[in-house]
C-alpha atoms as a PDB file:
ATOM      1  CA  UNK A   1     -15.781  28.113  61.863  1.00  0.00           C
ATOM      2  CA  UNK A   2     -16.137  29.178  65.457  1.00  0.00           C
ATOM      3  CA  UNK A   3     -12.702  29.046  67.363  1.00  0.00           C
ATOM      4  CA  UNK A   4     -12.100  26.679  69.656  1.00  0.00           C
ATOM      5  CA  UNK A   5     -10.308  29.223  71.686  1.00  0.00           C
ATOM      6  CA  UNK A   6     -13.876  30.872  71.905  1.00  0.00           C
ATOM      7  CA  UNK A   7     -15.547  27.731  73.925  1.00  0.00           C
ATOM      8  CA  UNK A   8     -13.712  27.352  76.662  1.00  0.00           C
ATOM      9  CA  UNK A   9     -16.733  28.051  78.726  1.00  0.00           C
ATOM     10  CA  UNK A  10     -17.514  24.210  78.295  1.00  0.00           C
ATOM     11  CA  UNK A  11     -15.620  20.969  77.471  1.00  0.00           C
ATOM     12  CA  UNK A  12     -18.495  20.120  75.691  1.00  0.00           C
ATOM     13  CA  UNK A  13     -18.378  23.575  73.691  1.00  0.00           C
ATOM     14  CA  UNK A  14     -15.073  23.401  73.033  1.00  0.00           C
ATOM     15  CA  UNK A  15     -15.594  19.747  71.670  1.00  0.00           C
ATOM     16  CA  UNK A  16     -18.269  21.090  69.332  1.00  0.00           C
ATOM     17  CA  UNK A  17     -15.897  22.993  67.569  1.00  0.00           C
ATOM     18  CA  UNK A  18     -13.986  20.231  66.144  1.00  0.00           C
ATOM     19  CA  UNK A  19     -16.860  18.988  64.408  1.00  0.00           C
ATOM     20  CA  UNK A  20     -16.554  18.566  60.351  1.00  0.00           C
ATOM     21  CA  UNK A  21     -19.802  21.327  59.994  1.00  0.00           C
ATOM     22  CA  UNK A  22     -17.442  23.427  61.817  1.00  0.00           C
ATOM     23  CA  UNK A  23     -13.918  23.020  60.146  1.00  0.00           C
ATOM     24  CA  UNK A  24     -12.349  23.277  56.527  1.00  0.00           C
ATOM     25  CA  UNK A  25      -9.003  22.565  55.349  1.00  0.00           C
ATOM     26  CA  UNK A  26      -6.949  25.573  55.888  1.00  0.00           C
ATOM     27  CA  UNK A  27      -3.323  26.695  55.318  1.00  0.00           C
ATOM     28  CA  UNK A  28      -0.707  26.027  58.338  1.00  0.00           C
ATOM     29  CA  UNK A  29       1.029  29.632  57.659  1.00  0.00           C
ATOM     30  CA  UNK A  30      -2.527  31.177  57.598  1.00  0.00           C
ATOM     31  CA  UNK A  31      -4.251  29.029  60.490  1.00  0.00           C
ATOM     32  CA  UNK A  32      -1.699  29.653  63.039  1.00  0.00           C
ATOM     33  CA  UNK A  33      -0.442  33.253  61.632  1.00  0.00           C
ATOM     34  CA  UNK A  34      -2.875  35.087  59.811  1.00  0.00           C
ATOM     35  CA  UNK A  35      -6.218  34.256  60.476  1.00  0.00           C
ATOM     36  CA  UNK A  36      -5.398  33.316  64.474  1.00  0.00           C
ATOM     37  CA  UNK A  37      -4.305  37.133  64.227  1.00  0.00           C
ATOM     38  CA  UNK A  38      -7.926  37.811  62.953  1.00  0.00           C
ATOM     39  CA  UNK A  39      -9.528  35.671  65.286  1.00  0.00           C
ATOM     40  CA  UNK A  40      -7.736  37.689  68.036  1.00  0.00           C
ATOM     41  CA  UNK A  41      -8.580  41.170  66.947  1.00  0.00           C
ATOM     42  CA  UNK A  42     -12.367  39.238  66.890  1.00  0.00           C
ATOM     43  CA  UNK A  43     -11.503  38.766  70.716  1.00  0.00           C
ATOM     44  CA  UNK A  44     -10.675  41.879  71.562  1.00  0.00           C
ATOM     45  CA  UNK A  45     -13.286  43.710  70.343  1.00  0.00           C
ATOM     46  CA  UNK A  46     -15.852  41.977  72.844  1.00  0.00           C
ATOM     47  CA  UNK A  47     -13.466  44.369  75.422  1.00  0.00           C
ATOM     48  CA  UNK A  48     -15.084  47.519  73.596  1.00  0.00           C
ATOM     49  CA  UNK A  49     -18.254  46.274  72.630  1.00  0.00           C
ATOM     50  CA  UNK A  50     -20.794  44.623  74.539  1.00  0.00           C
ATOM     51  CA  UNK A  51     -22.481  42.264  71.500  1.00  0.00           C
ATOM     52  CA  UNK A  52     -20.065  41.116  68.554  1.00  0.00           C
ATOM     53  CA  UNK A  53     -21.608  39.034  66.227  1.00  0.00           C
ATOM     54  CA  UNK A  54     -19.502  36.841  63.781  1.00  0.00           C
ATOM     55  CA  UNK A  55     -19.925  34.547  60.674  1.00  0.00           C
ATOM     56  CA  UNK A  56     -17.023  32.744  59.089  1.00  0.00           C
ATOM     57  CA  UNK A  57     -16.735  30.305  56.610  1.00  0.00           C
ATOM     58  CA  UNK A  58     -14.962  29.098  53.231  1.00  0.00           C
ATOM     59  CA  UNK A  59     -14.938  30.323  49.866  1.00  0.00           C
ATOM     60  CA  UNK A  60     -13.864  29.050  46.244  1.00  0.00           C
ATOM     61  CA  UNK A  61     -13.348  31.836  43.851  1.00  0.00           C
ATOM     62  CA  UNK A  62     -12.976  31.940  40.144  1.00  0.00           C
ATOM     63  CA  UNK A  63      -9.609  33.375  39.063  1.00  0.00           C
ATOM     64  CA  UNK A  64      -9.288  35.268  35.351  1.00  0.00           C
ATOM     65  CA  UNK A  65      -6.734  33.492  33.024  1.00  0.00           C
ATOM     66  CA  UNK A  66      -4.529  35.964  30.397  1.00  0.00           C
ATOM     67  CA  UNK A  67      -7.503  35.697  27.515  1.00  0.00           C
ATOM     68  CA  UNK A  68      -9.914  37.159  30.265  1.00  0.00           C
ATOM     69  CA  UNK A  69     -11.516  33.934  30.756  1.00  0.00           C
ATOM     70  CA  UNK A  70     -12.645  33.091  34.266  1.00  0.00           C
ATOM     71  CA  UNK A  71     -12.038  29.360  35.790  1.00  0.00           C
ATOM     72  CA  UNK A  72     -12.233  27.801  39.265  1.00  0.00           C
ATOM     73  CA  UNK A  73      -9.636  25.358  40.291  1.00  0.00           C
ATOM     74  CA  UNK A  74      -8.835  23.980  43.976  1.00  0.00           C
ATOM     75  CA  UNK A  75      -6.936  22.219  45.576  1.00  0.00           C
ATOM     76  CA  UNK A  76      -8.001  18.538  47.122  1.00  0.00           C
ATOM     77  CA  UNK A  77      -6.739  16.308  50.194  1.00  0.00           C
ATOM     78  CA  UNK A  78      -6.886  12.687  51.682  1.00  0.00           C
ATOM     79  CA  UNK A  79      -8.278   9.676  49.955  1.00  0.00           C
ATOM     80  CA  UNK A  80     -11.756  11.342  49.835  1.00  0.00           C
ATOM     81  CA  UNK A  81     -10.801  14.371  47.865  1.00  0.00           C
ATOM     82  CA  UNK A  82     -11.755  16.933  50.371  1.00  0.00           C
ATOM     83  CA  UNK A  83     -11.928  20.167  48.682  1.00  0.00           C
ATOM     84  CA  UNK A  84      -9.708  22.742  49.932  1.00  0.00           C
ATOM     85  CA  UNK A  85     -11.360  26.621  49.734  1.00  0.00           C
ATOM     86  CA  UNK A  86      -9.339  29.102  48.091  1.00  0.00           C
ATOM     87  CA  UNK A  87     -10.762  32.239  50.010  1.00  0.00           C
ATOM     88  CA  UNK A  88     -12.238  32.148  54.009  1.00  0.00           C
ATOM     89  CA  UNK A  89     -14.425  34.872  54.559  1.00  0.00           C
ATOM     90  CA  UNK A  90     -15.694  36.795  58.191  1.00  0.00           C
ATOM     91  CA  UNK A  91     -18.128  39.069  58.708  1.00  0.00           C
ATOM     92  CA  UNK A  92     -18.435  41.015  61.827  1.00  0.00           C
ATOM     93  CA  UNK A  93     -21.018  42.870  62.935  1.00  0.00           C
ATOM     94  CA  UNK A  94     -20.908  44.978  66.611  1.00  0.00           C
ATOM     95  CA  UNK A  95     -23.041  47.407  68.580  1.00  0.00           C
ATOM     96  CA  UNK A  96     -21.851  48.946  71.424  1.00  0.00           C
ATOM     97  CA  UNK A  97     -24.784  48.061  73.663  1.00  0.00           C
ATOM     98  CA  UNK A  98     -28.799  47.331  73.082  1.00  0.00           C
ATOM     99  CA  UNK A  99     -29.090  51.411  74.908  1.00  0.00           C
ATOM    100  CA  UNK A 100     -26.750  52.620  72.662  1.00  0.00           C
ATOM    101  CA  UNK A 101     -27.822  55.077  69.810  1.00  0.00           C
ATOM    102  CA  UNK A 102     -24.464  55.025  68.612  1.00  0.00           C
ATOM    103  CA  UNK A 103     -24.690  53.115  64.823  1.00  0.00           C
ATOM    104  CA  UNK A 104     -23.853  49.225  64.477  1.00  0.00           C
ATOM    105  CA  UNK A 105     -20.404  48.680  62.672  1.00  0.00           C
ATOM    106  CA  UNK A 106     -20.101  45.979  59.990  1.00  0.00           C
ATOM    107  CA  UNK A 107     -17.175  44.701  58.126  1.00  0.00           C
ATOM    108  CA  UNK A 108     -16.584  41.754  55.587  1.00  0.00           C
ATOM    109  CA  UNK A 109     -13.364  40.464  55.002  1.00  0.00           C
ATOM    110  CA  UNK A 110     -12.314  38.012  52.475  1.00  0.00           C
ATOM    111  CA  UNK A 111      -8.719  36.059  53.182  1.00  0.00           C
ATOM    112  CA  UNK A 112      -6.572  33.990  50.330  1.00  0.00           C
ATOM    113  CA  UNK A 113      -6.189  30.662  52.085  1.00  0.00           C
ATOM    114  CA  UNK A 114      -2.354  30.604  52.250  1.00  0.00           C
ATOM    115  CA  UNK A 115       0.284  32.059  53.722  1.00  0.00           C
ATOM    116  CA  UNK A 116       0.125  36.293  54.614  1.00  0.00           C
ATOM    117  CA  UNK A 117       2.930  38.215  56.022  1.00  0.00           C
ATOM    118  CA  UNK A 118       2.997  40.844  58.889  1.00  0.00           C
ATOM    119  CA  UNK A 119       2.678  43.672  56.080  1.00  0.00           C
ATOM    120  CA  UNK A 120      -0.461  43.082  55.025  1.00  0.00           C
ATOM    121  CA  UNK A 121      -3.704  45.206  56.977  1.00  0.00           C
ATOM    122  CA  UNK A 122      -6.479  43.793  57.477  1.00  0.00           C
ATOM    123  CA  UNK A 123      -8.278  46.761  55.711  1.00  0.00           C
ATOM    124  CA  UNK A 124      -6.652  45.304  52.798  1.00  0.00           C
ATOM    125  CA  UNK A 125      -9.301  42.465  52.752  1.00  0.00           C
ATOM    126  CA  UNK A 126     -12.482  44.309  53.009  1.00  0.00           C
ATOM    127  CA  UNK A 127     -15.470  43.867  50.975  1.00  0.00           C
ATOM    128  CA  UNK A 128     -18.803  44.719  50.819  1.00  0.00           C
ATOM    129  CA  UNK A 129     -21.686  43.064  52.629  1.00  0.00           C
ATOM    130  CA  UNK A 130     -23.421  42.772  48.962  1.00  0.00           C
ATOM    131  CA  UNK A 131     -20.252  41.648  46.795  1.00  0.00           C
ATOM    132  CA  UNK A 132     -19.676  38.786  49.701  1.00  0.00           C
ATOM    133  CA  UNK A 133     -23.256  37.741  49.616  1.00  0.00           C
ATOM    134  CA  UNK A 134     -23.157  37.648  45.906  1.00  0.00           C
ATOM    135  CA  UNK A 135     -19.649  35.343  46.021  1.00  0.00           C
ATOM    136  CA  UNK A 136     -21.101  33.011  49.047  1.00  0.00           C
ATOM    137  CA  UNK A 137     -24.885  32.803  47.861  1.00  0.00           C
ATOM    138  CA  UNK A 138     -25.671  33.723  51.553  1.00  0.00           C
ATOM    139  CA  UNK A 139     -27.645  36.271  53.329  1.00  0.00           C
ATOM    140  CA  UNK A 140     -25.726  37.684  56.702  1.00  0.00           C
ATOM    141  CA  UNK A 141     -27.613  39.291  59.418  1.00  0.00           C
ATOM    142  CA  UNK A 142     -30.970  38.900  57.262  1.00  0.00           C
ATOM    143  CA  UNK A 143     -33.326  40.698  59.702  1.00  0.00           C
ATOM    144  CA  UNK A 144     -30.498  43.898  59.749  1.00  0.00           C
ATOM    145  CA  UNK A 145     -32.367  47.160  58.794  1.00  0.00           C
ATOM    146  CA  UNK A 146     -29.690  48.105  55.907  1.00  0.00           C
ATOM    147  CA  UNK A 147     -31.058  51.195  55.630  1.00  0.00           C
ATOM    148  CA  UNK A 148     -30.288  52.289  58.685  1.00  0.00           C
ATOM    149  CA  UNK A 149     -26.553  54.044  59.369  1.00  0.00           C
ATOM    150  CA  UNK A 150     -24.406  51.186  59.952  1.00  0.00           C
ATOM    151  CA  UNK A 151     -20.847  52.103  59.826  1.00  0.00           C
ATOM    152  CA  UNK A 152     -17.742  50.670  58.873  1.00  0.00           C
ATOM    153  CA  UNK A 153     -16.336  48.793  61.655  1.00  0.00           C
ATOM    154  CA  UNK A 154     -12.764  49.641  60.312  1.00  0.00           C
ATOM    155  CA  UNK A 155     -13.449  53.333  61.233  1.00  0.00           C
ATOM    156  CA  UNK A 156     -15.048  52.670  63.917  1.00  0.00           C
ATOM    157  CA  UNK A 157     -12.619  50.575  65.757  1.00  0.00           C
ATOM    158  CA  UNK A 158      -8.667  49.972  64.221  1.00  0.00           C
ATOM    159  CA  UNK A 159      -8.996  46.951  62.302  1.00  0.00           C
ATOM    160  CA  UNK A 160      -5.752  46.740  63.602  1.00  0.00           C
ATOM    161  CA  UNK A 161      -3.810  43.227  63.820  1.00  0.00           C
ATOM    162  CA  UNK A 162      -1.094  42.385  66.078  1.00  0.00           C
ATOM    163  CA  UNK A 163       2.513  43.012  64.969  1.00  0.00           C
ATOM    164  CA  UNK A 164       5.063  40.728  64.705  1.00  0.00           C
ATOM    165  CA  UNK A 165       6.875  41.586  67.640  1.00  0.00           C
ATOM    166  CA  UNK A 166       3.704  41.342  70.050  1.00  0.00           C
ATOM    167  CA  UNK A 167       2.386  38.417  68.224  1.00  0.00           C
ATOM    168  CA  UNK A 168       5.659  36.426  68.809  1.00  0.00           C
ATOM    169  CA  UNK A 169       5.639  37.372  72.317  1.00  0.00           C
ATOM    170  CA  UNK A 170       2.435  36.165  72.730  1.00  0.00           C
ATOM    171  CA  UNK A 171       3.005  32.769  71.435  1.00  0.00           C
ATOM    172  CA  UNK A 172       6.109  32.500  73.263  1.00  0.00           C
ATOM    173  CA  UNK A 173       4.577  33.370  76.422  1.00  0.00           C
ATOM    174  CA  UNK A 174       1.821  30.626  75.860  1.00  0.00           C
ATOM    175  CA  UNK A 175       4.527  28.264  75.675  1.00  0.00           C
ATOM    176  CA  UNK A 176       5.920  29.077  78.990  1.00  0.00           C
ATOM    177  CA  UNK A 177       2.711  27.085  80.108  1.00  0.00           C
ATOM    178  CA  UNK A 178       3.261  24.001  78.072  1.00  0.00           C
ATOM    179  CA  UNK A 179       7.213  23.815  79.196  1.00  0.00           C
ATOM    180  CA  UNK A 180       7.568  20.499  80.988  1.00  0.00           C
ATOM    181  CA  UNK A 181      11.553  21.324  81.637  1.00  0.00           C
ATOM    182  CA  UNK A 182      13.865  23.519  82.698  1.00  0.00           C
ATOM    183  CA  UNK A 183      15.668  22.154  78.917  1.00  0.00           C
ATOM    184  CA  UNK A 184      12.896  23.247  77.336  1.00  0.00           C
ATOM    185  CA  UNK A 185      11.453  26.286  78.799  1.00  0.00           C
ATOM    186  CA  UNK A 186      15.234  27.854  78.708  1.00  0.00           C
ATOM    187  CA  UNK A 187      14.639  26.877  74.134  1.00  0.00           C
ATOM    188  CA  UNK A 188      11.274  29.194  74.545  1.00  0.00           C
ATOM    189  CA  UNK A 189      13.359  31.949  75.346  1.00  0.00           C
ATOM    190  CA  UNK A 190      16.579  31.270  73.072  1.00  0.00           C
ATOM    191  CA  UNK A 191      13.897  30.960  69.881  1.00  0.00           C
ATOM    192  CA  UNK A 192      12.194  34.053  70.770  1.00  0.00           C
ATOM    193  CA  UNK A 193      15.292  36.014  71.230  1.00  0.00           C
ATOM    194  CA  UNK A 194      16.670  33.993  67.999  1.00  0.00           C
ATOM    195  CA  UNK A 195      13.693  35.733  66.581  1.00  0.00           C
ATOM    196  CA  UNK A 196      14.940  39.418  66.680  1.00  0.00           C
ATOM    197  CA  UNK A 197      12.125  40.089  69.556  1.00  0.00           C
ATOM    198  CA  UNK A 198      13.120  41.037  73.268  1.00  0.00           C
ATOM    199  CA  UNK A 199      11.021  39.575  76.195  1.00  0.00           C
ATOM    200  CA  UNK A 200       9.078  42.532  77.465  1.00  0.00           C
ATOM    201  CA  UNK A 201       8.691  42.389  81.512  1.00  0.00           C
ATOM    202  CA  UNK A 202       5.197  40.248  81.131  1.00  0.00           C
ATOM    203  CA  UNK A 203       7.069  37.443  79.189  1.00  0.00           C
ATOM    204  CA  UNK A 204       9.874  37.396  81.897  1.00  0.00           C
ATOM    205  CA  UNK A 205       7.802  37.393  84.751  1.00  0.00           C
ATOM    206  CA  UNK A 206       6.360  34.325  83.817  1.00  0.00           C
ATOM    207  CA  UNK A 207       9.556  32.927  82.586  1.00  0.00           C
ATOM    208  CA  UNK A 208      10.847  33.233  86.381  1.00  0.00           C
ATOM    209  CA  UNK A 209       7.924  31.666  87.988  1.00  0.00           C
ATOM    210  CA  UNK A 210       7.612  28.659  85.412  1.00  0.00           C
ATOM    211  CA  UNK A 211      11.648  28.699  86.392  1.00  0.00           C
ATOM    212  CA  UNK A 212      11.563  28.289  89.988  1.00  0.00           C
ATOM    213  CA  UNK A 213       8.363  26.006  89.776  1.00  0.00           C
ATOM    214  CA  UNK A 214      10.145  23.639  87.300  1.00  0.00           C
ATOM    215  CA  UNK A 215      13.374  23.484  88.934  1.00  0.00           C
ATOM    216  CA  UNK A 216      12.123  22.699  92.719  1.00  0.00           C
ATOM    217  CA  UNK A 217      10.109  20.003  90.297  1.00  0.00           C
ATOM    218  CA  UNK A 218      12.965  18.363  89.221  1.00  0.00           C
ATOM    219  CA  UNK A 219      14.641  18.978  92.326  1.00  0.00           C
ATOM    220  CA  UNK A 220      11.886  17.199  94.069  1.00  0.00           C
ATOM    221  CA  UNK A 221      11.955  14.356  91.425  1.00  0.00           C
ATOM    222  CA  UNK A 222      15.672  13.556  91.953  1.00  0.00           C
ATOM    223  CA  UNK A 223      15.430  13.517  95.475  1.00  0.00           C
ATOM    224  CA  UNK A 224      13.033  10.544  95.207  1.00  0.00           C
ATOM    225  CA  UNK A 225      14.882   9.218  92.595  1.00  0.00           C
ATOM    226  CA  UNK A 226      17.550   8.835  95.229  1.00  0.00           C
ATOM    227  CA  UNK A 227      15.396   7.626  97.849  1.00  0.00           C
ATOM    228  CA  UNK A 228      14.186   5.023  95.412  1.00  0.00           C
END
């Protein structure tokens, strides 16, 4: 389940990622909210560690019915019957840099595949490296010396997700780019202010130049429109 935003390096990369070995059914709520959020954090600790290693993937997990009996039950898609996972797991795994005698930092995280609000931490999630191995049948980082000090990476670093107010500005700000109009670039801004969240002076900076490039655009366009 490596991101697509990740492989941007290549075309070719990028492509890779939309392969079926590389993609399960997933939640809307959770694929764009929650787990992008995740996937972001992931980013952004590359910008305070020089090697992040990361392993994601899908889970299906028994629940426990009222009489204490345990069952496993999931949902399925399309005409094939494509299973859809209950649980997505990550495991990440960072070291500061191959000189550094400062001790790696590890943290598995297991995610309900469906919708999770802002309130919910990401510490919230956390397992152990042993009860995730035991629910995926996997081995993660199988030549890690465990008995070494490896830390948890949620004391180590924040485990901290974006809020909602700068995770709406961020998404509103990547729409700037895709605005083909002044029409709709002027709904990016109504909807995020519609949303309770103010543009902060990043947002509007862009907003001005995406103006003035879009309007001398259609400027330009009825002008030959005229001529034609």
């Amino acid at each position: 389940m490596a991101p697509a935003g990740n492989n941007k390096f290549s075309s070719e990369a990028m492509a890779e990622t939309f392969y079926l070995s590389n993609i399960v059914p997933q939640n809307f709520e959770n694929n764009s909210g929650y787990w992008n959020r995740i996937e972001m954090y992931c980013r952004e600790l590359t910008e305070r560690f020089e090697d992040v290693w990361i392993v994601s993937g899908p889970l299906t997990l028994p629940h426990t019915r009222n009489d204490g009996t345990k069952t496993v039950s999931y949902q399925v898609i399309g005409e094939d019957n494509v299973a859809v996972p209950s649980h997505l797991y990550k495991v990440i795994l960072a070291r500061r840099s191959p000189e550094s005698t400062e001790p790696l930092a590890l943290g598995a995280f297991v995610v309900p595949n469906k919708a999770i609000g802002f309130q919910s931490q990401l510490s919230e999630f956390q397992v152990s490296l042993h009860d995730l191995e035991k629910m995926s049948g996997l081995v993660f980082f199988p030549h890690l010396d465990r008995t070494r000090d490896i830390r948890n990476i949620c004391s180590v670093d924040t485990c901290k997700l974006l809020g909602f107010q700068e995770f709406t500005l961020y998404l509103s700000t990547r729409k700037i780019d895709g605005a083909r109009s002044v029409a709709r670039l002027e709904k990016v801004l109504e909807a995020l202010k519609s949303s309770g969240v103010e543009p902060d002076d990043y947002f509007l900076s862009r907003y001005g130049k995406k103006l003035e490039e879009l309007k001398a655009k259609e400027q330009k366009d009825a002008q030959l429109e005229k001529q034609s």
